[in-house]
N, C-alpha and C. Protein backbone atom coordinates (compact mmCIF):
# COMPACT_ATOMS: atom_id res chain seq x y z
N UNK A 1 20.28 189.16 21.73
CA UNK A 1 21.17 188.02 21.84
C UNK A 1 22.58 188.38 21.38
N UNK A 2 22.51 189.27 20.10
CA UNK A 2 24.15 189.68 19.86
C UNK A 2 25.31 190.63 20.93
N UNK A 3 24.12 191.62 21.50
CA UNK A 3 24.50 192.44 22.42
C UNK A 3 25.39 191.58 23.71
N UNK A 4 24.50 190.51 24.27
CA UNK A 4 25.06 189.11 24.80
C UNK A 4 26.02 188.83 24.54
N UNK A 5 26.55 188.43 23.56
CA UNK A 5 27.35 187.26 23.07
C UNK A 5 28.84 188.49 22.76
N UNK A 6 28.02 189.85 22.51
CA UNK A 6 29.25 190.96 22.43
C UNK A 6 29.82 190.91 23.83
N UNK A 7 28.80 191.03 25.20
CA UNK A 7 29.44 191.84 26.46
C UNK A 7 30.34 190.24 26.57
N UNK A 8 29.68 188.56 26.59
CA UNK A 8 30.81 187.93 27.05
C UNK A 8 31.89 187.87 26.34
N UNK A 9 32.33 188.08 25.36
CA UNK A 9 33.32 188.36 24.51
C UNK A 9 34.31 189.24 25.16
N UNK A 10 33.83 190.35 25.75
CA UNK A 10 34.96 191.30 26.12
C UNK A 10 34.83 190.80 27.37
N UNK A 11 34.18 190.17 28.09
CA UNK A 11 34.22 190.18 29.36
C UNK A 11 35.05 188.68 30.05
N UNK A 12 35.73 188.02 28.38
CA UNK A 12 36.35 186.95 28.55
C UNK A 12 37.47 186.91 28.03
N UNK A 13 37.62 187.62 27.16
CA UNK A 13 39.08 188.78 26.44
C UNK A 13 39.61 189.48 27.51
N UNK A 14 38.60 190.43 28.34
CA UNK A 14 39.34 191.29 30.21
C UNK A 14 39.78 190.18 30.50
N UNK A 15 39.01 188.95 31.13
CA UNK A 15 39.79 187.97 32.02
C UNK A 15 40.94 187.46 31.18
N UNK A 16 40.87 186.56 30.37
CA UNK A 16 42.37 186.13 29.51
C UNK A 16 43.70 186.86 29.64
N UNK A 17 43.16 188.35 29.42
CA UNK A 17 44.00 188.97 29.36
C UNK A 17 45.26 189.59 30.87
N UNK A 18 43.85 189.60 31.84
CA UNK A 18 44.21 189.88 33.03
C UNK A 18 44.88 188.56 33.75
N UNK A 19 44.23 187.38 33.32
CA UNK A 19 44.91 185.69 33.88
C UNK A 19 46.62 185.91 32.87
N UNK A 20 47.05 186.27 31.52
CA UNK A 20 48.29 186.12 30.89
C UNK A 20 49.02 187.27 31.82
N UNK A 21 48.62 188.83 31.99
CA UNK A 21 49.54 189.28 32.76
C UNK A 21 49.71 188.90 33.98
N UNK A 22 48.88 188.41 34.94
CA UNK A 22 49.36 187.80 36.34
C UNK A 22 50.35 186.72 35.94
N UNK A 23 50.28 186.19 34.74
CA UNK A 23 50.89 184.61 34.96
C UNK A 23 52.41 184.92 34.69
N UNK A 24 52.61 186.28 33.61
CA UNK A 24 54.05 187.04 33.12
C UNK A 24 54.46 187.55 34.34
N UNK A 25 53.69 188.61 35.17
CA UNK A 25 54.09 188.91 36.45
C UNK A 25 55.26 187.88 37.52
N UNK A 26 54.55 186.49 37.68
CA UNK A 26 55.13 185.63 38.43
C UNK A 26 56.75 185.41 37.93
N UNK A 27 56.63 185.29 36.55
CA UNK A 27 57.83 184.89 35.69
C UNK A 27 59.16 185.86 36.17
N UNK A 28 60.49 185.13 36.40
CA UNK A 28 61.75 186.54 36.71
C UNK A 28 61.36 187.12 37.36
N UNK A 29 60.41 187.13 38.61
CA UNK A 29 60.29 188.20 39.84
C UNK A 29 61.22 187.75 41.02
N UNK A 30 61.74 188.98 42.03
CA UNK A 30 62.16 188.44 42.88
C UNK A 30 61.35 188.57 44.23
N UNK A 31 62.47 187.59 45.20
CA UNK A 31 61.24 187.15 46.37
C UNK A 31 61.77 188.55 47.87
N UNK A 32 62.58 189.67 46.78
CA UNK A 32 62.89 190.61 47.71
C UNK A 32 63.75 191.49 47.00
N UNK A 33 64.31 192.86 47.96
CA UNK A 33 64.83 193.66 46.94
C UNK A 33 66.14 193.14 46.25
N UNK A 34 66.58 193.75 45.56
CA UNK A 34 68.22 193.39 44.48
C UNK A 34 68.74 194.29 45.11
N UNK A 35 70.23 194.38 44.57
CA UNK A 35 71.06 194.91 44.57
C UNK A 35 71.52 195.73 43.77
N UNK A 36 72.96 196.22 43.72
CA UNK A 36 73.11 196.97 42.40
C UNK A 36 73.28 195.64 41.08
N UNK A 37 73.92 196.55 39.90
CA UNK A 37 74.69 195.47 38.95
C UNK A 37 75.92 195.07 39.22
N UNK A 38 76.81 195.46 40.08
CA UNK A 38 78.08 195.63 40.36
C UNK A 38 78.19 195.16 41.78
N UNK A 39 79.01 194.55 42.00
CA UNK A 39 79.09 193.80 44.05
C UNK A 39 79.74 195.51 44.53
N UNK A 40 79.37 195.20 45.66
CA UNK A 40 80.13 196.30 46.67
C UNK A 40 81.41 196.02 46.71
N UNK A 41 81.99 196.64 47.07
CA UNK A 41 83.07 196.93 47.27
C UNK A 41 83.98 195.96 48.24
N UNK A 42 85.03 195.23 48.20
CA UNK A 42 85.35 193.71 49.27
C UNK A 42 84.15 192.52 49.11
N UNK A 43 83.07 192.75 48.15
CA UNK A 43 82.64 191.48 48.66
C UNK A 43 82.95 189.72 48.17
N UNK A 44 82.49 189.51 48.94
CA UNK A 44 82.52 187.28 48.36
C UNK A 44 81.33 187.43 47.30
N UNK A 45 81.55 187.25 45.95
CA UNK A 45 80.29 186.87 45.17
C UNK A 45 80.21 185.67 44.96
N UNK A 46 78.81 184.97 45.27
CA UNK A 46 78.91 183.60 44.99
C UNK A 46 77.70 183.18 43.93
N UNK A 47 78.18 182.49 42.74
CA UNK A 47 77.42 182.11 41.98
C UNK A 47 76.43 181.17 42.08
N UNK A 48 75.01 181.81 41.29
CA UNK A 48 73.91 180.85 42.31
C UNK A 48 73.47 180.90 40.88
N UNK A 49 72.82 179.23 40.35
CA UNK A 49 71.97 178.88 39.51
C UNK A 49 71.50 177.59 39.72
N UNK A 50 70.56 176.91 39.26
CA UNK A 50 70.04 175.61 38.83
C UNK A 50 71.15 175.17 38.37
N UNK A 51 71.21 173.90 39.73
CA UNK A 51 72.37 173.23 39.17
C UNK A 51 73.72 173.10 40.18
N UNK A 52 73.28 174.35 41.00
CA UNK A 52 74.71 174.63 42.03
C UNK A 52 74.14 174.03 43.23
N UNK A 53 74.93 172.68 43.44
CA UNK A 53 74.85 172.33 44.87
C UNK A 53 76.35 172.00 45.71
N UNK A 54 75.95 171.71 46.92
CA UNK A 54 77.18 171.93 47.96
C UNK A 54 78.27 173.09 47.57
N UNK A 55 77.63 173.88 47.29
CA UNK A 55 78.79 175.03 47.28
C UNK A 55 79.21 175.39 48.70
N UNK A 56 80.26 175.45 48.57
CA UNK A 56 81.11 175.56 49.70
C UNK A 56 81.79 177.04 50.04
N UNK A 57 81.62 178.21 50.49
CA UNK A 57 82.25 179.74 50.73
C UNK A 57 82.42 179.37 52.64
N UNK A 58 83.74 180.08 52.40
CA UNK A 58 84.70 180.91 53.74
C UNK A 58 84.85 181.90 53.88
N UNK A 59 84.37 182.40 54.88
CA UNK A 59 84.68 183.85 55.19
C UNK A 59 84.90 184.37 56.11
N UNK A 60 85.44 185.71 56.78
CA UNK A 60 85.65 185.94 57.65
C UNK A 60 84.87 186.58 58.47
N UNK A 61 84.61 187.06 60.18
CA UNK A 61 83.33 187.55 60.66
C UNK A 61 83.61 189.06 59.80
N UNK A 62 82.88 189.69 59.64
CA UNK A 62 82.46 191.05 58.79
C UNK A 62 82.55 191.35 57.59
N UNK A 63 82.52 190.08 56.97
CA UNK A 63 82.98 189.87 55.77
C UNK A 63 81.36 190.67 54.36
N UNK A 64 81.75 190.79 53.54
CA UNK A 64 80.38 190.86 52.81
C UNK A 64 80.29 190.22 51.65
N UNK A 65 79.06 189.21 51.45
CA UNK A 65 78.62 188.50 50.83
C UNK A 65 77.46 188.75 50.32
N UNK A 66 77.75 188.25 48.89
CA UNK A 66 76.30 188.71 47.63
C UNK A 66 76.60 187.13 47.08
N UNK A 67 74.88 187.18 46.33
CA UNK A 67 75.04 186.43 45.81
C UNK A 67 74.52 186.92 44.31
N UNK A 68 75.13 185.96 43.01
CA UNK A 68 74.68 186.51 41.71
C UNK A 68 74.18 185.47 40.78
N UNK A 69 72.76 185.71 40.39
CA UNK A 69 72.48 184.68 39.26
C UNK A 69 72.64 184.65 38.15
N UNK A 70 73.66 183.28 37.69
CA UNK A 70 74.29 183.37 36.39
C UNK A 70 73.67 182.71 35.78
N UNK A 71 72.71 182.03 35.70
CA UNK A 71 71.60 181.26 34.33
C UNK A 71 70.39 182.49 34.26
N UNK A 72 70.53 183.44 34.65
CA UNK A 72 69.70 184.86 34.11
C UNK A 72 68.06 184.40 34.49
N UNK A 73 68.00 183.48 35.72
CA UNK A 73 66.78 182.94 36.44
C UNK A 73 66.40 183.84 37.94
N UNK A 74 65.40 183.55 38.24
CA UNK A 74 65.15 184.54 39.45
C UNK A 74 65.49 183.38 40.70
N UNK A 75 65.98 183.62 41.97
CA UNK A 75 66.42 182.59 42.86
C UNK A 75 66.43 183.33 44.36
N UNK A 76 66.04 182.44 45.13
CA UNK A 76 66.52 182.95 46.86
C UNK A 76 67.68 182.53 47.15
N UNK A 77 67.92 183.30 48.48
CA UNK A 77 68.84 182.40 49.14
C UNK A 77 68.29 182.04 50.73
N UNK A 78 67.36 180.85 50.80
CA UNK A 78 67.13 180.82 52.04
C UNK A 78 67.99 179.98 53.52
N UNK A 79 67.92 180.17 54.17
CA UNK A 79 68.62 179.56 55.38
C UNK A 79 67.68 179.18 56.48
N UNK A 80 67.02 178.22 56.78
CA UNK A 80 66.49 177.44 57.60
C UNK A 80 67.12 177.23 59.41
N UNK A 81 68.44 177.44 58.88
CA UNK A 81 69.52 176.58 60.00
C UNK A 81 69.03 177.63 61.31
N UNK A 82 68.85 176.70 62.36
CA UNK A 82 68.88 177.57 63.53
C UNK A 82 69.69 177.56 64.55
N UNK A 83 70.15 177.91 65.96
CA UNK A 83 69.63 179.57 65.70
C UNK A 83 70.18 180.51 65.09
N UNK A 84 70.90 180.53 64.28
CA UNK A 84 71.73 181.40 63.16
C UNK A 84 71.38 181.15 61.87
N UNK A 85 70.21 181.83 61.51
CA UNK A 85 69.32 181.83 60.14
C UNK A 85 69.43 183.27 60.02
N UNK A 86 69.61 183.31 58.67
CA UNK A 86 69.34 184.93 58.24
C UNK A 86 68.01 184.63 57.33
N UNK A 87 67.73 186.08 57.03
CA UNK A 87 66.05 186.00 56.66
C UNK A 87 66.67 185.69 54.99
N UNK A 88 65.07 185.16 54.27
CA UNK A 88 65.86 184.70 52.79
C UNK A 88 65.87 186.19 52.05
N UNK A 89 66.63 186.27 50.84
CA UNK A 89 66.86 187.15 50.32
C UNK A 89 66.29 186.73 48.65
N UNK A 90 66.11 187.60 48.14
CA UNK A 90 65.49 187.22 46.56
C UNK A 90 67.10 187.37 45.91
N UNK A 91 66.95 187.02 44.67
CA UNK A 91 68.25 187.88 43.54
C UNK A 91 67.58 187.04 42.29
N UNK A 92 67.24 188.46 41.71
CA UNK A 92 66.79 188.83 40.46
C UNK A 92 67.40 188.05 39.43
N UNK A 93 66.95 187.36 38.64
CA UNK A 93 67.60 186.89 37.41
C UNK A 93 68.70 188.10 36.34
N UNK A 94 69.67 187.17 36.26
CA UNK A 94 71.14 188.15 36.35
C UNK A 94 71.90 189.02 36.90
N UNK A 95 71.20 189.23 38.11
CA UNK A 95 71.37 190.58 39.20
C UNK A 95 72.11 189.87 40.40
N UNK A 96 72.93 190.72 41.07
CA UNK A 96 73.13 190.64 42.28
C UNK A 96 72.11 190.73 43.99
N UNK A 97 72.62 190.18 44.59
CA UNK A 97 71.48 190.13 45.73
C UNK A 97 72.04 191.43 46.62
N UNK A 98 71.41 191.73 47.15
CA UNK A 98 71.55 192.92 47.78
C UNK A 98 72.88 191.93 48.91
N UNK A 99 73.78 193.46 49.34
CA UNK A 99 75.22 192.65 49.79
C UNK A 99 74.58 192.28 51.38
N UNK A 100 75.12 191.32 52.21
CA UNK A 100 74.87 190.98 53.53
C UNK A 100 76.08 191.53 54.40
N UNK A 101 76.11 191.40 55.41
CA UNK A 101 77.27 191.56 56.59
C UNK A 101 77.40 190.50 57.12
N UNK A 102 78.17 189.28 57.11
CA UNK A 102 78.24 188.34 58.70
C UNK A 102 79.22 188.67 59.58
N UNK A 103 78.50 188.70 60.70
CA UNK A 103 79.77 189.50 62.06
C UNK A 103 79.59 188.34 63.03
N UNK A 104 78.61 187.83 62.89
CA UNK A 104 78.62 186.99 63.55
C UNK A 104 79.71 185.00 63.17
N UNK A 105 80.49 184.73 63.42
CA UNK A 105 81.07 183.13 63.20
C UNK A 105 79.84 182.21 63.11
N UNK A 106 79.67 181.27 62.48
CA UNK A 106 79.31 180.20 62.32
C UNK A 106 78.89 179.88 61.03
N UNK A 107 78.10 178.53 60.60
CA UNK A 107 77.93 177.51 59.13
C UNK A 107 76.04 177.58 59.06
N UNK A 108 76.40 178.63 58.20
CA UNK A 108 75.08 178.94 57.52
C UNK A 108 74.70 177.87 56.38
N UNK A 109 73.85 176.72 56.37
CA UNK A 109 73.69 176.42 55.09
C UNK A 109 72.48 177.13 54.39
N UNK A 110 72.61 177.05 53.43
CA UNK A 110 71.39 177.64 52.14
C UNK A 110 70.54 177.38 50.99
N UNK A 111 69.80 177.17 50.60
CA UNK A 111 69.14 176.52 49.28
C UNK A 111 68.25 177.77 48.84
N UNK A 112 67.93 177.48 47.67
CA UNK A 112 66.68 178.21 46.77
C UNK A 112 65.56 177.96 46.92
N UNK A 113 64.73 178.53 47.30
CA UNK A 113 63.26 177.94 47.78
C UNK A 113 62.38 177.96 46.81
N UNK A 114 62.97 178.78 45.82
CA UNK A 114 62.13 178.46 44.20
C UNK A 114 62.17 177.02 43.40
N UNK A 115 63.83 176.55 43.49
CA UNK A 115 64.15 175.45 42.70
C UNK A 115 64.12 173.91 43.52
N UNK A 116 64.45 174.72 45.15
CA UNK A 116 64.79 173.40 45.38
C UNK A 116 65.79 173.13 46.42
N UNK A 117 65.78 172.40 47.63
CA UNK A 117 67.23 172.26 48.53
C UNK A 117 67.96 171.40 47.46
N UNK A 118 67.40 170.59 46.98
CA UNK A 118 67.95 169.22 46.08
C UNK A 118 68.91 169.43 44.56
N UNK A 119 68.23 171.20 44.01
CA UNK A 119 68.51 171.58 42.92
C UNK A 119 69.35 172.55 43.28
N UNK A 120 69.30 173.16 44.14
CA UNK A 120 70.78 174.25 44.67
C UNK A 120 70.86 174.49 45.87
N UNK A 121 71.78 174.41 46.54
CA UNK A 121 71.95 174.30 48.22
C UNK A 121 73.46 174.72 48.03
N UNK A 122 73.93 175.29 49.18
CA UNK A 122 75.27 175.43 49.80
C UNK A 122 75.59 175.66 51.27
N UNK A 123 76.75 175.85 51.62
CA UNK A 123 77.34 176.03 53.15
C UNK A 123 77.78 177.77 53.33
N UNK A 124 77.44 178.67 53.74
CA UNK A 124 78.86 179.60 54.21
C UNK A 124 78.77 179.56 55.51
N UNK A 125 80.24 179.37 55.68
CA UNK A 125 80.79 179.41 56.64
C UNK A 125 81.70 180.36 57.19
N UNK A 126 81.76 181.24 58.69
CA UNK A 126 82.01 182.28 58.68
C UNK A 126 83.11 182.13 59.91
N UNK A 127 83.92 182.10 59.97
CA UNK A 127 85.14 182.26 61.02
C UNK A 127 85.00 183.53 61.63
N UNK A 128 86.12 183.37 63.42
CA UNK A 128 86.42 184.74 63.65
C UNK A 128 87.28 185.44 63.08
């Protein structure tokens, strides 16, 4: 009976332990690669946290745009809008998002698909 009561012991200590690191895993991950620490070179950085809505960016077609999270939270940037949707991008809590190109003109809007259209959303908009 002790031998018992030993194997569920460890065999409920493995799970606990294995359920706390999946649950740390989820925490500050992103939903794709980053970027550097530093924007490229010409780009639009636009600040993205809980909290930022209707942000408004202009830019020009070939312009390059990052985005950077300043509440040190993990965040997307997704775009729904069709037919000129870009695919969503992750950015790492405090990190930059890997930089984009728009060559193409038109009004991209965007939200966080972690927090929320309601909790952070914006417009870029891209001229010729």
């Amino acid at each position: 009976m002790n031998l018992l009561k030993k194997n569920w012991s460890r065999q409920s200590m493995s799970l606990a332990l294995l359920s706390l690191v999946a649950a740390l895993a989820g925490c500050g991950g992103s939903s794709g690669p980053s970027g550097s620490p530093t924007p490229a070179s010409g780009a639009t950085v636009i600040d993205w946290f809980v909290g930022a809505t209707n942000v408004q960016t202009t830019g020009k077609a070939g312009d390059i745009v990052q985005w950077k999270s300043t509440d040190g939270m993990a965040h997307t940037v997704t775009s729904n809008s069709a037919p000129s949707a870009f695919a969503e991008i992750g950015v790492s809590g405090g990190a930059l998002s890997s930089p984009m190109t728009f060559d193409t003109p038109g009004v991209f809007p965007y939200f966080c698909s972690i927090h929320g259209a309601r909790v952070m959303n914006g417009t870029l908009t891209i001229t010729p």
